[in-house]
N, C-alpha and C. Protein backbone atom coordinates (compact mmCIF):
# COMPACT_ATOMS: atom_id res chain seq x y z
N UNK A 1 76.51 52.36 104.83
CA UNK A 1 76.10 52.93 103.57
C UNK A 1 77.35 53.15 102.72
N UNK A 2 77.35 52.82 101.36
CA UNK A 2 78.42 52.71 100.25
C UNK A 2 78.18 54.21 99.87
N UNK A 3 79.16 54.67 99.39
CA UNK A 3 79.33 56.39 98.87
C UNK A 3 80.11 55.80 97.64
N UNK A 4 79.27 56.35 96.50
CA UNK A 4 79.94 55.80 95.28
C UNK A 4 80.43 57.34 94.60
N UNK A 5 81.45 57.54 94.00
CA UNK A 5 81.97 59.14 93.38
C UNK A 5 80.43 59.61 93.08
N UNK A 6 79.15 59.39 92.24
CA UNK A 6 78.06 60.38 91.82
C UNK A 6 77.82 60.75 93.34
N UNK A 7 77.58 60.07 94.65
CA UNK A 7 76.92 60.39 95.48
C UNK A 7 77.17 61.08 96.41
N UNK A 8 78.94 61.26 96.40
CA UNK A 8 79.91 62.05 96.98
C UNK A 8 80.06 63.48 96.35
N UNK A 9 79.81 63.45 95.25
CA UNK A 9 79.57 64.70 94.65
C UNK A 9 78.24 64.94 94.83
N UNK A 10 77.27 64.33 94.74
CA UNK A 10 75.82 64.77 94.92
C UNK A 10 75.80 65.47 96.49
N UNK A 11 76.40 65.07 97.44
CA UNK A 11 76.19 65.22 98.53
C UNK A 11 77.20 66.60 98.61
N UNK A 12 78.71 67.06 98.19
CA UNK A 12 79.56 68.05 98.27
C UNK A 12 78.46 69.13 97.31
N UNK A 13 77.95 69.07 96.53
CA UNK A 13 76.97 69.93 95.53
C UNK A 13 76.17 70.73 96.30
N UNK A 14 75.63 69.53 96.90
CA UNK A 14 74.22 69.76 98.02
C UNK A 14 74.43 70.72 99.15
N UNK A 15 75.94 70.38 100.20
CA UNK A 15 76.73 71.30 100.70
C UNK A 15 76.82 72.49 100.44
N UNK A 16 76.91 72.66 99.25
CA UNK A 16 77.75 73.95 98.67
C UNK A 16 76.54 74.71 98.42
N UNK A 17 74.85 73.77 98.00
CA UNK A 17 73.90 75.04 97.66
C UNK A 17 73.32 75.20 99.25
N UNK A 18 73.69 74.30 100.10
CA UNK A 18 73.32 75.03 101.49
C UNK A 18 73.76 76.19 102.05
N UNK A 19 75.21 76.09 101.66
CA UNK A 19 76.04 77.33 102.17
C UNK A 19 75.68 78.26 101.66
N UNK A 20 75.69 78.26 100.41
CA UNK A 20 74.97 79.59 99.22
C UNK A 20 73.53 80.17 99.64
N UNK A 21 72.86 79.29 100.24
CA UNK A 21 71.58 79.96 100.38
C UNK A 21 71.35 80.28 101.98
N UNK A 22 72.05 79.73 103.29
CA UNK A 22 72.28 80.21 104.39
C UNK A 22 73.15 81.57 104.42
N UNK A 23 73.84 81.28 103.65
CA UNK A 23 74.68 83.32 103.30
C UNK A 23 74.05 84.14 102.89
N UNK A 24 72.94 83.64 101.79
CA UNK A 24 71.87 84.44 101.36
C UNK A 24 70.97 85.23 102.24
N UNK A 25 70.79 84.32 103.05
CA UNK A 25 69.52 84.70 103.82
C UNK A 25 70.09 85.33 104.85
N UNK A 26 71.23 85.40 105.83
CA UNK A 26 71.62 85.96 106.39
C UNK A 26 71.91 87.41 106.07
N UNK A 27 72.47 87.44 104.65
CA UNK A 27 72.71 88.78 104.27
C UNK A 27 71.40 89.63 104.16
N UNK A 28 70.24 88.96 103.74
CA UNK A 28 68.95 89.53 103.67
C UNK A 28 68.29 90.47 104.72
N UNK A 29 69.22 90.50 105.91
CA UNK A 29 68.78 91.35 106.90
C UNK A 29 69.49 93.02 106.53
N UNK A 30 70.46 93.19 105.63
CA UNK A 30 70.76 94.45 105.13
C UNK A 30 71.01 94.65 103.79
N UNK A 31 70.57 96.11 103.23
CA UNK A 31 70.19 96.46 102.38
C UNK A 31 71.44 95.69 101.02
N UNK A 32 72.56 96.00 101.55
CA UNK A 32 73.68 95.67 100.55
C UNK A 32 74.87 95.97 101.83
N UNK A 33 76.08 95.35 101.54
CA UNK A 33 77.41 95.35 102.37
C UNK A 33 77.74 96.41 102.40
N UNK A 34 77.53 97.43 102.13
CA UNK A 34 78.16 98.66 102.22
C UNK A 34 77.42 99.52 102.89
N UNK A 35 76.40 98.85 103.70
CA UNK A 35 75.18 99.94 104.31
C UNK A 35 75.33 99.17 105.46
N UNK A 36 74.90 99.71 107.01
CA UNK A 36 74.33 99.18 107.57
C UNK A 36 72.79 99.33 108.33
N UNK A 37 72.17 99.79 107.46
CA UNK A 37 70.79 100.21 108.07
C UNK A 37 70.41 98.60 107.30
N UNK A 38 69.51 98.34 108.53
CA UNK A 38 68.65 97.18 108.64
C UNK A 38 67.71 96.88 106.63
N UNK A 39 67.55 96.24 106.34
CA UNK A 39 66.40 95.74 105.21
C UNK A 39 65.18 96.84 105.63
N UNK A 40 64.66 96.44 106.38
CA UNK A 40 63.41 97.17 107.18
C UNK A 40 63.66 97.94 107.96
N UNK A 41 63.32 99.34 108.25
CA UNK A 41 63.52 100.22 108.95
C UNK A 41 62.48 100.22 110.15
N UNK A 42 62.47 100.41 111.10
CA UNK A 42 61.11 99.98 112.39
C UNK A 42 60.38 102.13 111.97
N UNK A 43 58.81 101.94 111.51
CA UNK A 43 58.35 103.18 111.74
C UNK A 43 58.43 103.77 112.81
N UNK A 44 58.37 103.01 114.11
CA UNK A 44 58.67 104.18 115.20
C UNK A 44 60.11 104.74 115.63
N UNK A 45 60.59 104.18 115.31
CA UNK A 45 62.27 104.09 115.04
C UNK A 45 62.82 105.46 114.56
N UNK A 46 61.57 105.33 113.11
CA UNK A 46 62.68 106.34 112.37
C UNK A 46 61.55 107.57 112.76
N UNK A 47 60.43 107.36 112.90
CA UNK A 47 59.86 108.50 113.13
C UNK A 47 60.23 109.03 114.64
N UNK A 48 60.32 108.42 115.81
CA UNK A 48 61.00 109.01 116.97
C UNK A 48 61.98 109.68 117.13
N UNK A 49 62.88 108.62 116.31
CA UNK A 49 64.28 109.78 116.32
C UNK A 49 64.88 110.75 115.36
N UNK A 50 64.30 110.53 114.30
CA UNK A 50 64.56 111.70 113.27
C UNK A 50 63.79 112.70 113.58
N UNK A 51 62.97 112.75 114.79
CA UNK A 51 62.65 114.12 115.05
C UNK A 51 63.57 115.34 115.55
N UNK A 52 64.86 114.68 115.94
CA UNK A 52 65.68 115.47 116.86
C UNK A 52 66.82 114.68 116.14
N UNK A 53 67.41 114.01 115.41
CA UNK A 53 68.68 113.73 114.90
C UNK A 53 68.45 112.54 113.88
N UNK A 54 69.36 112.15 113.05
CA UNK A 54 69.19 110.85 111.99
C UNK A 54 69.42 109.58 112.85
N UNK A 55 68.21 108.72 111.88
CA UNK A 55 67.97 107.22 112.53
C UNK A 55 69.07 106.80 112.75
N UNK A 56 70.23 106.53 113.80
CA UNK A 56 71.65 106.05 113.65
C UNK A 56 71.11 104.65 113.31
N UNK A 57 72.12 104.22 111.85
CA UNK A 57 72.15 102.79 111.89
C UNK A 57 71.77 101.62 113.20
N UNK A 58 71.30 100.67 113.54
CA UNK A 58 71.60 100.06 114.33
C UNK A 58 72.79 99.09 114.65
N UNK A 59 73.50 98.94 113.29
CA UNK A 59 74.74 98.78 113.71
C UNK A 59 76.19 99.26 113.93
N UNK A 60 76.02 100.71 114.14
CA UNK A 60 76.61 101.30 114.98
C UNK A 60 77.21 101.35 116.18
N UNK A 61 76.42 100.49 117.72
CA UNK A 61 76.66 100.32 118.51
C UNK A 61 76.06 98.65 118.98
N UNK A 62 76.72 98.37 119.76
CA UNK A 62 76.24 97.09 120.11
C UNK A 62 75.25 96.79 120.90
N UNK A 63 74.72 95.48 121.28
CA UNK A 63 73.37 95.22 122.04
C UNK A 63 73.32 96.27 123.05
N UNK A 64 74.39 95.99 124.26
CA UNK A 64 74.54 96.45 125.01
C UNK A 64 74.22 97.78 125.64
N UNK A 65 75.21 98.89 124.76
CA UNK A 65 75.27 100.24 124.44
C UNK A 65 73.40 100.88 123.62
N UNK A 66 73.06 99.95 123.00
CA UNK A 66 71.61 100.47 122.57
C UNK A 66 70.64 100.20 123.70
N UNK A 67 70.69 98.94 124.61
CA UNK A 67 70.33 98.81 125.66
C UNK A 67 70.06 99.77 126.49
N UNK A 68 71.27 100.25 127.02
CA UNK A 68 71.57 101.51 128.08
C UNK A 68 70.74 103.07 127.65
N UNK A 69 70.92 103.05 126.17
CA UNK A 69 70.33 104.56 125.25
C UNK A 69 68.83 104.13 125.51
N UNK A 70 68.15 103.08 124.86
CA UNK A 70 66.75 102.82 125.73
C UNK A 70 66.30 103.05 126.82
N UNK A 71 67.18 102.91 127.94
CA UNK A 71 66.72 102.76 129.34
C UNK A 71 67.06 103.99 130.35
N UNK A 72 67.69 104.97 129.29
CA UNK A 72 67.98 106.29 129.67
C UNK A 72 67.50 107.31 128.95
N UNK A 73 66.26 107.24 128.41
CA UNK A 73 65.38 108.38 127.14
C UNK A 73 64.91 109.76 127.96
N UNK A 74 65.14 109.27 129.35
CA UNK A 74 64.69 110.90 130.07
C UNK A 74 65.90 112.05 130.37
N UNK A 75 67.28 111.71 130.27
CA UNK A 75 68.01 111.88 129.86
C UNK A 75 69.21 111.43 128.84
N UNK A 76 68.43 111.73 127.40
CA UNK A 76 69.34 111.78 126.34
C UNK A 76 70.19 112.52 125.96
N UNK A 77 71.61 112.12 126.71
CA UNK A 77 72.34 113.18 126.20
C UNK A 77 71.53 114.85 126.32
N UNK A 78 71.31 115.46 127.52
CA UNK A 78 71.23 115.73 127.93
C UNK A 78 69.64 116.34 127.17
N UNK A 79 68.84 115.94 126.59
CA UNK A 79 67.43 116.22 126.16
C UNK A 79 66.29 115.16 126.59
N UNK A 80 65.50 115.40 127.24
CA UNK A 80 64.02 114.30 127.38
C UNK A 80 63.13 113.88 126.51
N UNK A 81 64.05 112.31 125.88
CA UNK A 81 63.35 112.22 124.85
C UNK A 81 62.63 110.56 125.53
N UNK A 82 62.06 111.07 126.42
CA UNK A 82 61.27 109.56 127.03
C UNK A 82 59.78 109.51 126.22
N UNK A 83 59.49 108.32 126.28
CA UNK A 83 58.71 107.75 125.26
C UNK A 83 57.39 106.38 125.97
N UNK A 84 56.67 106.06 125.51
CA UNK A 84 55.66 105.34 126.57
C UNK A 84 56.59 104.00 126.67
N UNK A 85 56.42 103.32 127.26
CA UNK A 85 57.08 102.09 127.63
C UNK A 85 56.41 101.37 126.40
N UNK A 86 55.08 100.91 125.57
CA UNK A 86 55.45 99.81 124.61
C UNK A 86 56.21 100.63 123.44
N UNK A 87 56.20 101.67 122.95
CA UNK A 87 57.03 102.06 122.23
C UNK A 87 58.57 101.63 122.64
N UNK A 88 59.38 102.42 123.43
CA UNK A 88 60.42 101.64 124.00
C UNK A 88 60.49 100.19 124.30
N UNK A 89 59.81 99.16 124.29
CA UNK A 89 59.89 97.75 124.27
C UNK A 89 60.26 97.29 122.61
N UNK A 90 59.35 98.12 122.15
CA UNK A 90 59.26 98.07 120.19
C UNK A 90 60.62 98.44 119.73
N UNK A 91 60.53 99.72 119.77
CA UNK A 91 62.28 100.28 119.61
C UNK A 91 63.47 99.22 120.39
N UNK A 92 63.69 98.49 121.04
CA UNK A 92 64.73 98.33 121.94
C UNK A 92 64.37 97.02 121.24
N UNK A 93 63.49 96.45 121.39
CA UNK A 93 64.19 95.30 120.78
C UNK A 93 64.52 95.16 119.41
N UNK A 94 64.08 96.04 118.55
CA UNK A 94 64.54 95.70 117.27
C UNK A 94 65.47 96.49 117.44
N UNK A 95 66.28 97.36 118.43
CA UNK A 95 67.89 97.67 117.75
C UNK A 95 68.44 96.78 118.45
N UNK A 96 68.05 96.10 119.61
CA UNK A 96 68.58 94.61 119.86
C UNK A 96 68.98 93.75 118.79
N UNK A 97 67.99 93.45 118.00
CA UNK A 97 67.86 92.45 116.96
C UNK A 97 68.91 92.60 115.74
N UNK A 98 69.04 94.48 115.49
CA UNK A 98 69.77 94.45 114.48
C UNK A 98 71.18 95.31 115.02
N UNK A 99 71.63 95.32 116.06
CA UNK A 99 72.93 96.15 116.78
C UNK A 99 73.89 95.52 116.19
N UNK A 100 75.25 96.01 115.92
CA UNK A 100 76.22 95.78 115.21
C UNK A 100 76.90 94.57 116.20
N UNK A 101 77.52 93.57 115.52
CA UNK A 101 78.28 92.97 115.99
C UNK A 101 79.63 92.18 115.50
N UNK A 102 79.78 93.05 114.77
CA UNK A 102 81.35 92.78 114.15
C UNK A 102 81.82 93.19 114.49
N UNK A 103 83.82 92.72 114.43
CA UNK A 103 84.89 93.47 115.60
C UNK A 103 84.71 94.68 115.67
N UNK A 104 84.26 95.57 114.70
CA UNK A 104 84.80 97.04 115.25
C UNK A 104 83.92 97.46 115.88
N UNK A 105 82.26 97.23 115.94
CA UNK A 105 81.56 97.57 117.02
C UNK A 105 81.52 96.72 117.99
N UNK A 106 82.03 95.69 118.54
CA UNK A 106 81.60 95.35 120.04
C UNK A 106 82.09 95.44 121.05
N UNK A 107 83.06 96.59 120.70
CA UNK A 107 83.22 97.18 121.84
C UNK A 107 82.67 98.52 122.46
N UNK A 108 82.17 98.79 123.75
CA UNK A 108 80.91 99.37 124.19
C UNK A 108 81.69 101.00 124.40
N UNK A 109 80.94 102.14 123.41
CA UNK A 109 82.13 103.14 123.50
C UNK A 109 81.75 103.98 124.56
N UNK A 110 82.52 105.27 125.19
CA UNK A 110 82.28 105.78 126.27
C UNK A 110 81.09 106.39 126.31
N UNK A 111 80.25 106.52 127.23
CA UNK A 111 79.26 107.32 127.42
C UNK A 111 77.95 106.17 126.15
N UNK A 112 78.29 105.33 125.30
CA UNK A 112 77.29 104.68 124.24
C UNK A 112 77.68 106.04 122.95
N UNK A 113 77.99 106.46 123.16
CA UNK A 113 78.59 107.29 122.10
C UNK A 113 78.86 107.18 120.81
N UNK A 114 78.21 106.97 119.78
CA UNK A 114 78.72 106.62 118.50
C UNK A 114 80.11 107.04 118.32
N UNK A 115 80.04 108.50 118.39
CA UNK A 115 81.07 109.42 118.21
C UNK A 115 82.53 109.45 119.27
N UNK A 116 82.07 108.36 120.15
CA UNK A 116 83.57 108.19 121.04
C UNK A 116 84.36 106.92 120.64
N UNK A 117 83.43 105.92 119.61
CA UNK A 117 84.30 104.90 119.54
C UNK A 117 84.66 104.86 118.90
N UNK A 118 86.15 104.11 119.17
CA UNK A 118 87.18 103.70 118.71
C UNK A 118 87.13 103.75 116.58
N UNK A 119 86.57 102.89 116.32
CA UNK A 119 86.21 102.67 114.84
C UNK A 119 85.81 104.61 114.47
N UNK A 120 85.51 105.16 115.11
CA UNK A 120 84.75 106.40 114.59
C UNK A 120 85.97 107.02 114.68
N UNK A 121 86.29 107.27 115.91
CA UNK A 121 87.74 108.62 115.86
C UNK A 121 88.74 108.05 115.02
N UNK A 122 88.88 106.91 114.95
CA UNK A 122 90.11 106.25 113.74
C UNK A 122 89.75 107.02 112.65
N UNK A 123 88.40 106.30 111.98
CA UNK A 123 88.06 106.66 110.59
C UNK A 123 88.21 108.25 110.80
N UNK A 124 87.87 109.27 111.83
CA UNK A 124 88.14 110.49 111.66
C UNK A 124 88.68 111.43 112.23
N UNK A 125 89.68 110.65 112.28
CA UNK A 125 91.17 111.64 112.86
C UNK A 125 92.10 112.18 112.23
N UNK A 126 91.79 112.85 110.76
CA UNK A 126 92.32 113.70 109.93
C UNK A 126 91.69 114.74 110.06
N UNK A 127 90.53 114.72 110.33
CA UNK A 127 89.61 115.78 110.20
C UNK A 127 90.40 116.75 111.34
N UNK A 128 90.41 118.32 111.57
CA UNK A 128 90.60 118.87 112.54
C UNK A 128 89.60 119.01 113.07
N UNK A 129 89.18 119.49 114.65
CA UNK A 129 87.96 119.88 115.47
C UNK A 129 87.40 121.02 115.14
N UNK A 130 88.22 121.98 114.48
CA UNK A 130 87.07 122.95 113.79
C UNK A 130 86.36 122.70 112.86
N UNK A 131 86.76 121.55 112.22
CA UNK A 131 85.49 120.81 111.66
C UNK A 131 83.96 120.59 112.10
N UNK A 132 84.06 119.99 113.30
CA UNK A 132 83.18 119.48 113.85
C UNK A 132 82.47 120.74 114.95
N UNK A 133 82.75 122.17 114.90
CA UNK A 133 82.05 123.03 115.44
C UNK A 133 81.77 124.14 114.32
N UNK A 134 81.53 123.84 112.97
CA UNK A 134 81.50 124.67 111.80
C UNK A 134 79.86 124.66 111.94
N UNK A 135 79.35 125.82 111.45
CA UNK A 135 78.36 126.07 111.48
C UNK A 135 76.97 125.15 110.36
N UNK A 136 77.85 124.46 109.54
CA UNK A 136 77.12 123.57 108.39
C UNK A 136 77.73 122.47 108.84
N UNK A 137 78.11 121.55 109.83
CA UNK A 137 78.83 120.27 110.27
C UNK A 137 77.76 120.41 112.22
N UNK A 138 78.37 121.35 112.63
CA UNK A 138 77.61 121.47 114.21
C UNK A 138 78.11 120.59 115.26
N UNK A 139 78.37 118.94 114.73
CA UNK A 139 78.83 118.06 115.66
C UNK A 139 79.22 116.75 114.68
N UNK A 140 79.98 116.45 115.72
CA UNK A 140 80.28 114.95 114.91
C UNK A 140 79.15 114.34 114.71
N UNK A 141 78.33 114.43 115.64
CA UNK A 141 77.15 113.20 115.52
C UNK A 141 76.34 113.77 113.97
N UNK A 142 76.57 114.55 113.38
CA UNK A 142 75.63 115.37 112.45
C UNK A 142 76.37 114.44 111.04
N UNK A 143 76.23 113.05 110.78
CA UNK A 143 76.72 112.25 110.00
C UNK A 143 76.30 112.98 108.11
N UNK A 144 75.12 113.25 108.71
CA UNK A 144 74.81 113.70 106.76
C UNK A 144 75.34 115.37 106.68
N UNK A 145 76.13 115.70 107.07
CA UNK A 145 77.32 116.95 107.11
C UNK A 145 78.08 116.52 105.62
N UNK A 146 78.17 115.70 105.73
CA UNK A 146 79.50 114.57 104.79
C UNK A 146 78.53 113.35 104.24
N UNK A 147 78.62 112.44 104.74
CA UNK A 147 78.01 111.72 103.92
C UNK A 147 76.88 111.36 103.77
N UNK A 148 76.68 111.37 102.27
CA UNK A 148 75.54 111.75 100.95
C UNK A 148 74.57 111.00 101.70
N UNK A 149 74.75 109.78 101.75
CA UNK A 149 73.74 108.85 102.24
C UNK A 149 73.22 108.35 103.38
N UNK A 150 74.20 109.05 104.20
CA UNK A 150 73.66 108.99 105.96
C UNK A 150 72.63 108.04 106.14
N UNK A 151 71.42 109.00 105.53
CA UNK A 151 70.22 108.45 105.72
C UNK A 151 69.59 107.11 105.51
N UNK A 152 70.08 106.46 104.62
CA UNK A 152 70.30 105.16 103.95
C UNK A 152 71.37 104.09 104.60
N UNK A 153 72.05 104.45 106.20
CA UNK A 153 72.64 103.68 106.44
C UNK A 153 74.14 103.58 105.68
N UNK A 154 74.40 104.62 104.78
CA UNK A 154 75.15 104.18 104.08
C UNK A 154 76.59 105.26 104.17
N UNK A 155 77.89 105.21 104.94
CA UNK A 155 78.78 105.47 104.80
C UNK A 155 80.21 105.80 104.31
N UNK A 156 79.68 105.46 102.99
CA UNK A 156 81.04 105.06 102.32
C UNK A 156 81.77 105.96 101.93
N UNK A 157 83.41 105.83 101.92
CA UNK A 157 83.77 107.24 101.63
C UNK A 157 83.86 107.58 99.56
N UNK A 158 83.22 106.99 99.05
CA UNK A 158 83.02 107.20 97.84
C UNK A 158 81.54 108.70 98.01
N UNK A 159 81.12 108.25 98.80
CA UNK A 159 79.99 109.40 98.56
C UNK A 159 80.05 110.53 99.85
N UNK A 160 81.18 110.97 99.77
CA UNK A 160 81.22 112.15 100.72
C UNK A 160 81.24 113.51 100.27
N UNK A 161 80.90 114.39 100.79
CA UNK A 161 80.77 115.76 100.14
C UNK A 161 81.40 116.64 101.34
N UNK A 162 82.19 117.39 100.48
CA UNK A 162 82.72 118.35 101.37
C UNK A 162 81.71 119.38 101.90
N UNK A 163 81.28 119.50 103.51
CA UNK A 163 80.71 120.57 103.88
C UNK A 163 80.74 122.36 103.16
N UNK A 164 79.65 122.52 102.97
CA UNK A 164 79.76 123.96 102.47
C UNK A 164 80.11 124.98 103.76
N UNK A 165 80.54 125.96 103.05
CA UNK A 165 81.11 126.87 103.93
C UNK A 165 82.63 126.52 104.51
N UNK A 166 82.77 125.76 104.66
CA UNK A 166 84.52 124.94 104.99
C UNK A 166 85.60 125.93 104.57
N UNK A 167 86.45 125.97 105.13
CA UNK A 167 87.44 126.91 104.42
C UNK A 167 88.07 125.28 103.62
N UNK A 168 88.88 125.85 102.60
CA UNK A 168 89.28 124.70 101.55
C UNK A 168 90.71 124.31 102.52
N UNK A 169 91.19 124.74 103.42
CA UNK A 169 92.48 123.66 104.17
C UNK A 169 92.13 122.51 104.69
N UNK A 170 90.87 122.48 104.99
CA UNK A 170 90.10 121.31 105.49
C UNK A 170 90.28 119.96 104.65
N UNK A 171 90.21 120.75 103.30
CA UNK A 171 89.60 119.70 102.25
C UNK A 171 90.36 118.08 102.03
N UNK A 172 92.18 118.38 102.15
CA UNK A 172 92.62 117.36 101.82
C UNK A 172 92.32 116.18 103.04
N UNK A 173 91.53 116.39 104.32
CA UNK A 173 90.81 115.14 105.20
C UNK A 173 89.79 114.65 104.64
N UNK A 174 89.40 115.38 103.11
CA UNK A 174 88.11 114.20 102.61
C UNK A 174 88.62 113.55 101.56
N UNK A 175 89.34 113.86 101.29
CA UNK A 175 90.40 113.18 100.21
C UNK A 175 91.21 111.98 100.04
């Protein structure tokens, strides 16, 4: 087959709207780059676990680590939050489906711990620990303490709010 310049460009064109629309669609699984809560939120998902703490993103932790939190619901961190088995089949695989897997989550943190890995204590190791036992903060894991949008998957440090009650020495770690 002869490739004449129109058809070499017809064909590099063609390339280029493949790539454009395979990026598309890939990205279509989250809300916008700056979030990571899924497009679709699973109803049992968010209604199970926002009974006792916020929907953690699912890409937070990796396959693996969400794996293990599934298959240990009778002791959660030290509460019984076991659940019928097709519910847990439902839940587990869609944080399967949507578990983080870019460098900074795949690595599996201690205990499945949001709050032990690596990416987390980096991003918050200005903070002091009386932070994180203040009576309006409670724990690290208590993400909408600080940020605005928790709930939305969304972390960014543009939308953080300084905990009320804080004494103000705290302040220059949100800064």
């Amino acid at each position: 087959m002869t490739t004449t310049p129109q058809t070499g460009l017809a064909l590099k064109w063609s390339a280029l709207v493949l790539v454009f629309f395979a990026s598309l669609m890939a990205s279509e699984a989250f809300a916008d780059s700056k979030t990571l809560q899924p497009r679709q939120m699973l109803p049992s998902y968010q209604q199970e676990c926002t009974a006792c703490h916020l929907a953690y993103p699912p890409g937070l932790l990796p396959a693996r680590s969400w794996h293990r939190v599934m298959q240990g619901l009778e002791q959660h961190y030290g509460t019984d939050a076991a659940l019928d088995a097709a519910t847990v089949q439902q839940i587990s695989h869609w944080l399967q489906a949507n578990a983080g897997s870019d460098k900074r989550v795949r690595e599996e943190p201690p205990q499945d711990r949001i709050t032990r890995s690596a990416w987390f204590e980096r991003k918050h190791r200005k903070l002091d620990a009386a932070v994180w036992q203040h009576a309006s903060v409670k724990s690290a894991a208590n993400c909408a303490a600080c940020h605005t949008r928790a709930e939305q998957g969304s972390f960014d440090d543009d939308a953080l709010r300084f905990p009320s009650g804080l004494d103000a020495r705290y302040r220059r770690a949100f800064q």
